[in-house]
C-alpha atoms as a PDB file:
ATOM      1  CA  UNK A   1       4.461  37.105  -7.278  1.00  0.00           C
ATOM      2  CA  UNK A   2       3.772  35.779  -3.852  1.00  0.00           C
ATOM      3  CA  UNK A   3       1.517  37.600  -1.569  1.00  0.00           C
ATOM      4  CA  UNK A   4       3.339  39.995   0.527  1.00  0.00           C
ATOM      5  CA  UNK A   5       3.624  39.227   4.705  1.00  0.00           C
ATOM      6  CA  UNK A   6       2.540  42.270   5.011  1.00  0.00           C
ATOM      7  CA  UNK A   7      -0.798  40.665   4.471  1.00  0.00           C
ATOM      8  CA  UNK A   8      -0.552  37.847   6.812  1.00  0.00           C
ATOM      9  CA  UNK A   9       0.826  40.199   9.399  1.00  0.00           C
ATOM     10  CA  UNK A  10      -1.927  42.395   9.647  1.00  0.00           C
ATOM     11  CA  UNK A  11      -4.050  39.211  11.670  1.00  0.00           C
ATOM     12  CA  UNK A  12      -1.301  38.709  14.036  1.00  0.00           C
ATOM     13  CA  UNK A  13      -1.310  42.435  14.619  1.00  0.00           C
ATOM     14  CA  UNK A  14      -5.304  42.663  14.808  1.00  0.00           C
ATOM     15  CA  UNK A  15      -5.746  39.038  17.099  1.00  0.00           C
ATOM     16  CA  UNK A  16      -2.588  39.504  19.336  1.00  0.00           C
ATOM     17  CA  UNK A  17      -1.733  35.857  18.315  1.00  0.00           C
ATOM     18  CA  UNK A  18       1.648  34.227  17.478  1.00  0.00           C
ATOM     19  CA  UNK A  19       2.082  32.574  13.862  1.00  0.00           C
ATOM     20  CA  UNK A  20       1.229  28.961  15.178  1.00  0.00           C
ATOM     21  CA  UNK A  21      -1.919  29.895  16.659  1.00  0.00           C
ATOM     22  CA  UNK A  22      -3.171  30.397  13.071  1.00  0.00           C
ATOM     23  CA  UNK A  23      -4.659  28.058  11.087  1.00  0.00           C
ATOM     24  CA  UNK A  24      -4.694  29.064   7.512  1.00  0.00           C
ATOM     25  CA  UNK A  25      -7.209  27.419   5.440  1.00  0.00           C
ATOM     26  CA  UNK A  26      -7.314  27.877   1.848  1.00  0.00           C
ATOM     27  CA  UNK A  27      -8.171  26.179  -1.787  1.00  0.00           C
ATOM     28  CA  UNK A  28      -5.137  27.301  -3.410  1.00  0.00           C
ATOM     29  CA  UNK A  29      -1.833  25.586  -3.013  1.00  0.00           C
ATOM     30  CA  UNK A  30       0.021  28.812  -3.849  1.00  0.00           C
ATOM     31  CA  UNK A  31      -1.761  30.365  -1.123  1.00  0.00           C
ATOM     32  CA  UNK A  32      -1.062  27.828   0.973  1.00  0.00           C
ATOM     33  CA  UNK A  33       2.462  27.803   0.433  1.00  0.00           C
ATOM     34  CA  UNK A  34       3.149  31.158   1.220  1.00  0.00           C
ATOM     35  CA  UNK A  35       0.847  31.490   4.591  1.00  0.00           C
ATOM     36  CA  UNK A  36       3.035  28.479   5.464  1.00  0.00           C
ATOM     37  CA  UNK A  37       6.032  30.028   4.913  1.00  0.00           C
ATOM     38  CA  UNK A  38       5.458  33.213   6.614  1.00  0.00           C
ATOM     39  CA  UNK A  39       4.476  30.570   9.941  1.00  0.00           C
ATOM     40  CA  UNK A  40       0.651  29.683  10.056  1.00  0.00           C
ATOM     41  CA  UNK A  41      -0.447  26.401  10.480  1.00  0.00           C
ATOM     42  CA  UNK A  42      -1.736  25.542   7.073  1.00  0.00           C
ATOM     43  CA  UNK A  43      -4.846  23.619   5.565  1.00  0.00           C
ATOM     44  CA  UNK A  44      -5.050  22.830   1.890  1.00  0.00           C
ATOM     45  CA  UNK A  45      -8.942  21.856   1.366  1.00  0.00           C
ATOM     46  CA  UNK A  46      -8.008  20.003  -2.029  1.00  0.00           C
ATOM     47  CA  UNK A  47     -11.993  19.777  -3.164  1.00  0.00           C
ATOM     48  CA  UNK A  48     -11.343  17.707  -6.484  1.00  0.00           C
ATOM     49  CA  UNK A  49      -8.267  15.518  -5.808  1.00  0.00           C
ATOM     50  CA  UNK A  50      -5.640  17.368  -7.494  1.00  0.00           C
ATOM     51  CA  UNK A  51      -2.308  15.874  -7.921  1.00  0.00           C
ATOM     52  CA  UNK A  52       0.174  18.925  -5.492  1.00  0.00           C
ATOM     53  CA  UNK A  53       1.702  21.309  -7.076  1.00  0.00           C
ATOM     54  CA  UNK A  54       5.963  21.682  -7.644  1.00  0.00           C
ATOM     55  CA  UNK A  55       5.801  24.139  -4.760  1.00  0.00           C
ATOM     56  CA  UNK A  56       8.577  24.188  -1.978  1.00  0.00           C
ATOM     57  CA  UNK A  57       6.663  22.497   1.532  1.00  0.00           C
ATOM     58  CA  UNK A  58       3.825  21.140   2.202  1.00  0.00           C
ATOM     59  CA  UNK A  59       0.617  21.983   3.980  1.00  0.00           C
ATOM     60  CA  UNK A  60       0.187  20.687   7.283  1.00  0.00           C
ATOM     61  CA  UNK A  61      -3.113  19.014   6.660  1.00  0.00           C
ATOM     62  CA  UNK A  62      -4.719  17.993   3.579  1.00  0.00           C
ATOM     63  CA  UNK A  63      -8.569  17.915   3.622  1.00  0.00           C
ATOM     64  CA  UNK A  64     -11.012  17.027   0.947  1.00  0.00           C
ATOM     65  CA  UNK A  65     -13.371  19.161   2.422  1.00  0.00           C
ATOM     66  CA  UNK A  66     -13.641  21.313   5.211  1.00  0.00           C
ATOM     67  CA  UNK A  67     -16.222  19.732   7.266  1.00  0.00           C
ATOM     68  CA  UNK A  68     -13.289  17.419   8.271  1.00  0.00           C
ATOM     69  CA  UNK A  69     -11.908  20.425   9.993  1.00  0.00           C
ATOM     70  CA  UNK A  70     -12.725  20.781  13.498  1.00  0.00           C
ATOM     71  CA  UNK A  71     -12.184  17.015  13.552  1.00  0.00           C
ATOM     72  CA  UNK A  72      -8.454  17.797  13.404  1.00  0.00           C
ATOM     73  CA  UNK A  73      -8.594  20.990  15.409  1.00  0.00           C
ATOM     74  CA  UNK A  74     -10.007  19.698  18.171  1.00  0.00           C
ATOM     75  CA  UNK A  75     -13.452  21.081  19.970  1.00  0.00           C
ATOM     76  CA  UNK A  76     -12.687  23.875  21.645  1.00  0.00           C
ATOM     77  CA  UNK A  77     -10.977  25.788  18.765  1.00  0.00           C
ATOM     78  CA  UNK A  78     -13.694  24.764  16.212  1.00  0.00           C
ATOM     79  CA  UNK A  79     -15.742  27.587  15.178  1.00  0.00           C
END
């Protein structure tokens, strides 16, 4: 069971902010997978190298760690 919009919903509601202006950061592929398919901008921070998993789309940036981050977000938007 994926997690429900609902949740990812609830920060577009609370920040006033359109999917794309999200960037979802996360561990878990699965979790990736379905803040990507409800329309964030998605970050798998793959720690230890694993191989993906068989999971429809793909992240839009892979990171290693998430020091790398801002890097790819550019200045102004790093926090």
């Amino acid at each position: 069971m994926w997690p429900s919009p609902q949740v990812y919903q609830l920060a577009l509601d609370r920040l006033g902010v359109t999917h794309r202006e999200i960037s979802f950061q996360s561990s878990n592929r699965w979790d990736v997978y379905a803040a990507s398919a409800f329309g964030f901008c998605t970050v798998w921070c793959n720690r230890t190298g694993q191989p993906r998993e068989r999971l429809p789309g793909a992240p839009d940036l892979e990171l290693a760690t998430l020091a790398a981050l801002p890097d790819h977000l550019g200045a102004e938007r790093a926090v």
